[in-house]
PDB file of N, CA and C in Angstrom:
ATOM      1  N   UNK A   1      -2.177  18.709   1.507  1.00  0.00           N
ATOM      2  CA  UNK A   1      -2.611  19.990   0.992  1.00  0.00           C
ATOM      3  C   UNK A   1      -2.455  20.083  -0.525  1.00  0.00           C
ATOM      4  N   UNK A   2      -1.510  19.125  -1.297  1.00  0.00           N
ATOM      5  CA  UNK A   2      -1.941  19.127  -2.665  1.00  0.00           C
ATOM      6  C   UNK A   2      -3.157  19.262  -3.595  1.00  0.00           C
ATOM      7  N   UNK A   3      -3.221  19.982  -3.958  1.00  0.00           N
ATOM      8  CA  UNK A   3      -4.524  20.531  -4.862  1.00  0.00           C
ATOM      9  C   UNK A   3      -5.073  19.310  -5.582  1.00  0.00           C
ATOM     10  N   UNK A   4      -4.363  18.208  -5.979  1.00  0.00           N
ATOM     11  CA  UNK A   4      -4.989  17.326  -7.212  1.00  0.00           C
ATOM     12  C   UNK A   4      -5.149  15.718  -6.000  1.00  0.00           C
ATOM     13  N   UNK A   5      -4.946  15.833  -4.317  1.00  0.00           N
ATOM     14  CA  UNK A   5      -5.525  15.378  -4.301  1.00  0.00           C
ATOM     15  C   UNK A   5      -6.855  14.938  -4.277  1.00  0.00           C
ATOM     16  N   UNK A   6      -7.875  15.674  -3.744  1.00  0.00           N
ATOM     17  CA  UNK A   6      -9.040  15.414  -4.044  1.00  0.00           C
ATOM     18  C   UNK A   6      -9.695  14.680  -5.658  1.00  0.00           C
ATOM     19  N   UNK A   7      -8.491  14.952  -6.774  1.00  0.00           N
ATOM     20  CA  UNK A   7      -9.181  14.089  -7.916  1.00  0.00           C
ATOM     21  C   UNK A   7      -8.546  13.075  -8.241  1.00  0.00           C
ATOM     22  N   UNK A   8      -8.116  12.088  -7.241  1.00  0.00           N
ATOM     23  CA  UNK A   8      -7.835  10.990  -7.145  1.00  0.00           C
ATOM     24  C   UNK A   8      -8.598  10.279  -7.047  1.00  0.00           C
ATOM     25  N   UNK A   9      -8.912   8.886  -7.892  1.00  0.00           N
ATOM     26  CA  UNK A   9     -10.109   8.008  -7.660  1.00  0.00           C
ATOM     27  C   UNK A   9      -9.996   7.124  -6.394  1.00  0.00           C
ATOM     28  N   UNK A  10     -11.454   7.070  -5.862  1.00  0.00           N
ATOM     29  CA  UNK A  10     -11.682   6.291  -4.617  1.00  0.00           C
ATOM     30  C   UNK A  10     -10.912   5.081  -5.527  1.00  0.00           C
ATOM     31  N   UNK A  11      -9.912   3.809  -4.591  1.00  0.00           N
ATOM     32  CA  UNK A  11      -9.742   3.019  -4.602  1.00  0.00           C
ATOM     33  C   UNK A  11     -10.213   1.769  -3.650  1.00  0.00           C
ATOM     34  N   UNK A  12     -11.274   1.224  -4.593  1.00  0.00           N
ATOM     35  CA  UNK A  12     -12.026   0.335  -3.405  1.00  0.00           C
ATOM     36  C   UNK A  12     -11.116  -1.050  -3.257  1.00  0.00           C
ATOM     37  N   UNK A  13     -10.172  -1.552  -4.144  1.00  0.00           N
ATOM     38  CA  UNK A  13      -9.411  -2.764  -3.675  1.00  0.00           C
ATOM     39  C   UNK A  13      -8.564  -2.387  -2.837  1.00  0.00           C
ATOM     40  N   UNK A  14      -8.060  -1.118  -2.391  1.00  0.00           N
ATOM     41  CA  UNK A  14      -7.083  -0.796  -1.891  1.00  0.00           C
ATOM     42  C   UNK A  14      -7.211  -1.441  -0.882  1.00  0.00           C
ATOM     43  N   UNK A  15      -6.110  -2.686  -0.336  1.00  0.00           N
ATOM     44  CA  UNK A  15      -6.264  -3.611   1.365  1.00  0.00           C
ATOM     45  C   UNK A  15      -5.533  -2.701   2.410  1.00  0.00           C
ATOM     46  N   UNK A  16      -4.090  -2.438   1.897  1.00  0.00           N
ATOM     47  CA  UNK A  16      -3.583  -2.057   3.118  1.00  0.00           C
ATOM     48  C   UNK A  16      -2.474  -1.222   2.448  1.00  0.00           C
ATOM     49  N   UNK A  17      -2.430   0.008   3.753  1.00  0.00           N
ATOM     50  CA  UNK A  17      -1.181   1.422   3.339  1.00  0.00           C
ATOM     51  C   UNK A  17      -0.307   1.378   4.390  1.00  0.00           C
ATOM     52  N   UNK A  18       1.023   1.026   3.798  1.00  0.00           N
ATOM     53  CA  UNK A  18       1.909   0.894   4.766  1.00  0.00           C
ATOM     54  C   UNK A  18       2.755   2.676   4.672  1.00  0.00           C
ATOM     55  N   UNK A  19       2.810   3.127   5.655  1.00  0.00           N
ATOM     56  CA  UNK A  19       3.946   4.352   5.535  1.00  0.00           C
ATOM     57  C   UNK A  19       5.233   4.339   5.990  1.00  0.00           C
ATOM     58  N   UNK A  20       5.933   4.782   5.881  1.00  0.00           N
ATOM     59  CA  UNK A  20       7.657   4.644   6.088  1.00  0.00           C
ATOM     60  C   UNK A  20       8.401   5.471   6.044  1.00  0.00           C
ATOM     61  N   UNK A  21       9.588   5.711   6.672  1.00  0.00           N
ATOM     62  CA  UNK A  21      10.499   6.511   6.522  1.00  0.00           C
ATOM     63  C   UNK A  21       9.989   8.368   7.882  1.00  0.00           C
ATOM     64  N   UNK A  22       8.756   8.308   8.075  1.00  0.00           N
ATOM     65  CA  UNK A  22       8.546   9.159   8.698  1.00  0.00           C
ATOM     66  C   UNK A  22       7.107   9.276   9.237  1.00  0.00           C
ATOM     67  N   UNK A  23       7.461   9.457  10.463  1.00  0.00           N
ATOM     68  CA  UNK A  23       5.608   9.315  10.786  1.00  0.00           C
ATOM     69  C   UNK A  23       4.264  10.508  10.120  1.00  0.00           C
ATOM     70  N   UNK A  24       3.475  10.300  10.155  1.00  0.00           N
ATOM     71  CA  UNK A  24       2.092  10.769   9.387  1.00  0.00           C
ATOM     72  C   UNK A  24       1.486  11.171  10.623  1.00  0.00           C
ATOM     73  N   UNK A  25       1.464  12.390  10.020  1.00  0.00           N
ATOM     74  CA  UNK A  25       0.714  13.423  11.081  1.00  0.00           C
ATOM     75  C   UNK A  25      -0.827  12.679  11.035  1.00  0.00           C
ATOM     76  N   UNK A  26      -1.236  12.945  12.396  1.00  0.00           N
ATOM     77  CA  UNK A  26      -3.015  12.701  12.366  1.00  0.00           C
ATOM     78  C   UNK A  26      -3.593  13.623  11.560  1.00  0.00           C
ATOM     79  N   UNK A  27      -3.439  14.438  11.019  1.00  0.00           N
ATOM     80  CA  UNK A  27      -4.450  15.271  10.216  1.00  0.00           C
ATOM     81  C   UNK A  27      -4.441  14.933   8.655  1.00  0.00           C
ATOM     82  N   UNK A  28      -2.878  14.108   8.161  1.00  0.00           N
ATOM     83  CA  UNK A  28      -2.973  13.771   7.012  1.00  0.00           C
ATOM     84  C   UNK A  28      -3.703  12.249   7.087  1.00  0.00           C
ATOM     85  N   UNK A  29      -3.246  11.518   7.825  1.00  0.00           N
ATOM     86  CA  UNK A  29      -3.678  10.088   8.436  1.00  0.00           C
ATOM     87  C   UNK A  29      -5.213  10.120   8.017  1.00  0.00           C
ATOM     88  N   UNK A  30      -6.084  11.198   8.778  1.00  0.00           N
ATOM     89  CA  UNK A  30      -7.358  11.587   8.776  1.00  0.00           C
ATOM     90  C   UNK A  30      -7.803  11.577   7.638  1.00  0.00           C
ATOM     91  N   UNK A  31      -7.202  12.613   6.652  1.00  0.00           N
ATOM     92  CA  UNK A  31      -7.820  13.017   5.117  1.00  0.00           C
ATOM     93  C   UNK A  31      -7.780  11.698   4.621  1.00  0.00           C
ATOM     94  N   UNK A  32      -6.482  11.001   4.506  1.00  0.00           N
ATOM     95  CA  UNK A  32      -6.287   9.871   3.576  1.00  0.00           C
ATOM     96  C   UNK A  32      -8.049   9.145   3.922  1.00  0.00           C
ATOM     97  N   UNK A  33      -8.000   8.469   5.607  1.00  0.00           N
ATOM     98  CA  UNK A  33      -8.860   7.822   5.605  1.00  0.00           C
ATOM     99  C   UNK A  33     -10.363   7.579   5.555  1.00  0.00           C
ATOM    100  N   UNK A  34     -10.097   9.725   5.106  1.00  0.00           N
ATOM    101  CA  UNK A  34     -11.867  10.171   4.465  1.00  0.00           C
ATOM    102  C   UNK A  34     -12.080   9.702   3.131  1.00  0.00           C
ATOM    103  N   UNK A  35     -10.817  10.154   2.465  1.00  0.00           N
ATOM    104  CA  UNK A  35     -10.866   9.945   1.353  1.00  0.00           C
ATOM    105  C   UNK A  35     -11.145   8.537   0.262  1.00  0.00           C
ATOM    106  N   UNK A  36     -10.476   7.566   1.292  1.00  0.00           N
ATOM    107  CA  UNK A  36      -9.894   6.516   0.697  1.00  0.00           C
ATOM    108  C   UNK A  36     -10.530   5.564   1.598  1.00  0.00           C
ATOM    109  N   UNK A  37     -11.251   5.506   2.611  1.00  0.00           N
ATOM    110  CA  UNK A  37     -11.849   4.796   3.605  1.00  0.00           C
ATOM    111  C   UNK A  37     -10.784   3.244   4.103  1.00  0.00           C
ATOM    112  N   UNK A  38      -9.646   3.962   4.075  1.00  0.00           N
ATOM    113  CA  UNK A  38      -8.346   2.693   4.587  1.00  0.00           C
ATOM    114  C   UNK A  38      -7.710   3.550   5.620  1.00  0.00           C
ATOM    115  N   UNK A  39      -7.166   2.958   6.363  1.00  0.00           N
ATOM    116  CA  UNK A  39      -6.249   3.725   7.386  1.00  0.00           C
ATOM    117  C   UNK A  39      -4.662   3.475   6.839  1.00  0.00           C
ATOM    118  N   UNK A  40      -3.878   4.115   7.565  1.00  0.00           N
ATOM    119  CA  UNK A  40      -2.549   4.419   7.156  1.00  0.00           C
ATOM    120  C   UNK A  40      -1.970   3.277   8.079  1.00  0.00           C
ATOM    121  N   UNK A  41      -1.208   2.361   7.689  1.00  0.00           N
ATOM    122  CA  UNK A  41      -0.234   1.587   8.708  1.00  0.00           C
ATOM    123  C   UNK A  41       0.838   1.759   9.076  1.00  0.00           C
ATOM    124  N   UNK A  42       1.945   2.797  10.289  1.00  0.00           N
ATOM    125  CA  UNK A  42       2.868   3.301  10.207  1.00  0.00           C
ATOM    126  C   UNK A  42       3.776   1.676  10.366  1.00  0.00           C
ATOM    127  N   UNK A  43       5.095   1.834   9.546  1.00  0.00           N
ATOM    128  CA  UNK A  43       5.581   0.451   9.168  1.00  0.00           C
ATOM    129  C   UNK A  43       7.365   1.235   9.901  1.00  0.00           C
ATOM    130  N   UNK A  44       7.500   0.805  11.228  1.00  0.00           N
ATOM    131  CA  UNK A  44       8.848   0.715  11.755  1.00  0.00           C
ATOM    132  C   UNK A  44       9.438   0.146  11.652  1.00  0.00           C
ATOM    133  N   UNK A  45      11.115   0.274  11.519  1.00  0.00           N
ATOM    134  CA  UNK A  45      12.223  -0.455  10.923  1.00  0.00           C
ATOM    135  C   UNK A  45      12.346  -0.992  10.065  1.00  0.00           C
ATOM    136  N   UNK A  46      11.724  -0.053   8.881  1.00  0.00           N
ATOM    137  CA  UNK A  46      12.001  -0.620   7.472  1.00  0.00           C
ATOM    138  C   UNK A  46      13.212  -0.572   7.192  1.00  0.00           C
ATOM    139  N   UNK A  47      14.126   0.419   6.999  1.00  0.00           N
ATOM    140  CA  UNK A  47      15.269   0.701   7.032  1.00  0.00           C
ATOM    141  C   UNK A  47      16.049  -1.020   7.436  1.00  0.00           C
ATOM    142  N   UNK A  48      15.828  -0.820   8.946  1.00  0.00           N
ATOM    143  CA  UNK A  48      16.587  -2.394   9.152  1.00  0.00           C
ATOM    144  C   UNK A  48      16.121  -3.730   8.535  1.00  0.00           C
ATOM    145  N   UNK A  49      14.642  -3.822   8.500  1.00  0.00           N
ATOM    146  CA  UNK A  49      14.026  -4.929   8.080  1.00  0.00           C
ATOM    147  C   UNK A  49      13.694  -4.933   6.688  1.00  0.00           C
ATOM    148  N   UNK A  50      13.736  -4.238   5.860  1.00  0.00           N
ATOM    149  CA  UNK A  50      13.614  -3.631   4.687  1.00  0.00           C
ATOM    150  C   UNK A  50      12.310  -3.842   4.207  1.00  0.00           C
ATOM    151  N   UNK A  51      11.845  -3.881   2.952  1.00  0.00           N
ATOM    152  CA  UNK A  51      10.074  -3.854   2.511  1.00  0.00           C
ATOM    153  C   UNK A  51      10.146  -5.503   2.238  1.00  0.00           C
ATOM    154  N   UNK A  52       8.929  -5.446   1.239  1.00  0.00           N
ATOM    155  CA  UNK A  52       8.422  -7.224   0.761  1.00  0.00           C
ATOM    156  C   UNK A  52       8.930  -7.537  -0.278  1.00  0.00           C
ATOM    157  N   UNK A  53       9.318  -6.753  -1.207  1.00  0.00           N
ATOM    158  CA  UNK A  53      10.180  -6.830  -2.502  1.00  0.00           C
ATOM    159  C   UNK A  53      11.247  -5.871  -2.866  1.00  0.00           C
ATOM    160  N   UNK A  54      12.181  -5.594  -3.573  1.00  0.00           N
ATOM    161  CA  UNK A  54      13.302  -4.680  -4.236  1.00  0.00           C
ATOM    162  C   UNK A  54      12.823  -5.224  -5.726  1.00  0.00           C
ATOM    163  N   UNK A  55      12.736  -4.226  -6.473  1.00  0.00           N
ATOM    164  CA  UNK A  55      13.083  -3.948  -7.641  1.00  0.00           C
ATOM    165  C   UNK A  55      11.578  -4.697  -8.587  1.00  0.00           C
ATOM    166  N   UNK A  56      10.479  -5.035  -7.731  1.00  0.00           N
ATOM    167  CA  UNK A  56       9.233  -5.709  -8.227  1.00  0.00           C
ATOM    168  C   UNK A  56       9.541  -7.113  -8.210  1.00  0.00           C
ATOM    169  N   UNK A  57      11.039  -7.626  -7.462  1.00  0.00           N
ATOM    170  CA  UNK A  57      11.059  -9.423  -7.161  1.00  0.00           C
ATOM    171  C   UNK A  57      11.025  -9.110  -5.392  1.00  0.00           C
ATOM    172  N   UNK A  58      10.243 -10.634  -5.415  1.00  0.00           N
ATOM    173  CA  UNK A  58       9.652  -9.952  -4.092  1.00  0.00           C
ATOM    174  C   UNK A  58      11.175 -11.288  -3.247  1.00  0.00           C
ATOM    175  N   UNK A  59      11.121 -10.497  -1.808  1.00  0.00           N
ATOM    176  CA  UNK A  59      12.222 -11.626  -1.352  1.00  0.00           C
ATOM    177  C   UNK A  59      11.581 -13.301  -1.101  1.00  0.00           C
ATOM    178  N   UNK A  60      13.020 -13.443  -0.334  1.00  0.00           N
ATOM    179  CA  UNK A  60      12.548 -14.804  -0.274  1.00  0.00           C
ATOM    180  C   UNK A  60      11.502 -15.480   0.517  1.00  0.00           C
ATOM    181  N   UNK A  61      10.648 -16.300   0.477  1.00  0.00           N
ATOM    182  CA  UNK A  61       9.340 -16.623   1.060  1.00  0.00           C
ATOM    183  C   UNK A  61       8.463 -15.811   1.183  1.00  0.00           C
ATOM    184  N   UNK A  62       8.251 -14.833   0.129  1.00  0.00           N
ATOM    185  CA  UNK A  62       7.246 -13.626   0.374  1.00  0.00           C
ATOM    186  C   UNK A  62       6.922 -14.145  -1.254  1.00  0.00           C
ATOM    187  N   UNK A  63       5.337 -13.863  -1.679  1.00  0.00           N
ATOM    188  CA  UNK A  63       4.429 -14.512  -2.858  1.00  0.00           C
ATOM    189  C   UNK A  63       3.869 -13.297  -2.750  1.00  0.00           C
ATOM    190  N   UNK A  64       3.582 -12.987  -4.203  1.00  0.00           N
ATOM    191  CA  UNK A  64       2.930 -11.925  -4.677  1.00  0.00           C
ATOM    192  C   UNK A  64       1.821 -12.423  -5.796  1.00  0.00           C
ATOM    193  N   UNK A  65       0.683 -12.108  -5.359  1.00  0.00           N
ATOM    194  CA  UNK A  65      -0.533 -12.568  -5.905  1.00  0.00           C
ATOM    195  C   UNK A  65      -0.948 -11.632  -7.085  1.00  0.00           C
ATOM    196  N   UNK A  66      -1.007 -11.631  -8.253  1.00  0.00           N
ATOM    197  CA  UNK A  66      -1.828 -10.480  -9.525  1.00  0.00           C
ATOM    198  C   UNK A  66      -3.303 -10.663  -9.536  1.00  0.00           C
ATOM    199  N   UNK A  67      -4.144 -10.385  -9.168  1.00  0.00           N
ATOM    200  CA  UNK A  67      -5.627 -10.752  -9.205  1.00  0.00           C
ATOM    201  C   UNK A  67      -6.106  -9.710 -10.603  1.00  0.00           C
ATOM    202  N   UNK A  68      -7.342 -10.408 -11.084  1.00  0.00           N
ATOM    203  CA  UNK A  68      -7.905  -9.681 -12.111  1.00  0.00           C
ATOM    204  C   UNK A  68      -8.574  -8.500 -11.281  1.00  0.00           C
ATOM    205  N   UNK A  69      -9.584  -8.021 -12.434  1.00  0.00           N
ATOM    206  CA  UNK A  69      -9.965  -6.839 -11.845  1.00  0.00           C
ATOM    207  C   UNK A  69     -11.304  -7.571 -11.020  1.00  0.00           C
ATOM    208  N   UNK A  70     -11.816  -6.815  -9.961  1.00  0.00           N
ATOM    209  CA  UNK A  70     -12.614  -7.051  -8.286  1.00  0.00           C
ATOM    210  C   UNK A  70     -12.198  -8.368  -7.850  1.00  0.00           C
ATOM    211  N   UNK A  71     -10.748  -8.101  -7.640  1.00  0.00           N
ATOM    212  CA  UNK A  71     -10.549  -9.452  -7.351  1.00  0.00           C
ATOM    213  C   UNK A  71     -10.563 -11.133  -7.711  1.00  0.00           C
ATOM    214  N   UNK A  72     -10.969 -10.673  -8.964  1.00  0.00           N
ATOM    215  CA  UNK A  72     -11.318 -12.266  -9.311  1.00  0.00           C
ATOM    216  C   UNK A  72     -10.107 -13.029 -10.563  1.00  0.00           C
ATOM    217  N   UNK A  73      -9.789 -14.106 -10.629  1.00  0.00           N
ATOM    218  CA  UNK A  73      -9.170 -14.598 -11.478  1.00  0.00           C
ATOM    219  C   UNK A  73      -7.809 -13.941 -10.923  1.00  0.00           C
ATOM    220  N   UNK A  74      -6.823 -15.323 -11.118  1.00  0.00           N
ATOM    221  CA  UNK A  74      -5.452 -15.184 -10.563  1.00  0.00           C
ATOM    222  C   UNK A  74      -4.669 -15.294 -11.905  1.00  0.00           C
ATOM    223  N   UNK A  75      -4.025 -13.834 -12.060  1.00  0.00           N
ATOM    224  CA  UNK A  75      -3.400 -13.896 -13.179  1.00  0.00           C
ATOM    225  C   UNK A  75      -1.828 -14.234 -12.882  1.00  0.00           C
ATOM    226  N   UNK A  76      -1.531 -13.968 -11.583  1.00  0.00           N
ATOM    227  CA  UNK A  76      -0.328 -14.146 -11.624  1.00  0.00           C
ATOM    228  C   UNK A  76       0.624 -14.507 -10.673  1.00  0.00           C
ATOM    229  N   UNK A  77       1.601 -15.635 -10.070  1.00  0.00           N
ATOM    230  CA  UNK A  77       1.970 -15.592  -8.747  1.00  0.00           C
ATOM    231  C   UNK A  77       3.739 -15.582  -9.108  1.00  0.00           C
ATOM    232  N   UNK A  78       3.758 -14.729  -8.322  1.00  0.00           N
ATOM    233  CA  UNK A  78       5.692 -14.228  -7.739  1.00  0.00           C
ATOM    234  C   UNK A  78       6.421 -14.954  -7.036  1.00  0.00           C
ATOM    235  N   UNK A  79       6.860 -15.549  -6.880  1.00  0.00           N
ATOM    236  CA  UNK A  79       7.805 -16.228  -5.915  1.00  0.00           C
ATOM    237  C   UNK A  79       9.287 -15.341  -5.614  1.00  0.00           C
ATOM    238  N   UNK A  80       9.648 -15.400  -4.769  1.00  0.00           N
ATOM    239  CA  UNK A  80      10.536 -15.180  -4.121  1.00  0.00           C
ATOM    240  C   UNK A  80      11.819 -15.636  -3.837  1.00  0.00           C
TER     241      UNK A  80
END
């Protein structure tokens, strides 16, 4: 129901939305995936299993790819 979402730019690289910490009602689930044409991925036991990185270093055996802009040209890889 935030007012400034609607002037958020479509994000067409956007791959994947993980959510956490609390489930997403179907009606917000919905807007996002009018808006943004991605669906929401509800992500359980983060808490225990924790995310893909802390602090922008990603853990261990997890690679983080920087792509230029539409994808092209690899500017950058993360190791873990």
């Amino acid at each position: 129901n935030w007012e400034g979402f609607k002037d958020i730019p479509k994000l067409p690289y956007l791959k994947l939305c993980l959510a956490s910490g609390n489930a997403v009602s179907g009606n917000i689930a919905q807007k996002f995936r009018e808006r943004f044409d991605i669906g929401i991925t509800e992500n359980y036991g983060i808490t225990e299993a924790g995310g893909l990185c802390t602090d922008g270093v990603p853990h261990p055996k997890v690679q983080i790819k920087i792509l230029g802009e539409k994808g092209s040209g690899l500017l950058q890889v993360i190791h873990g």
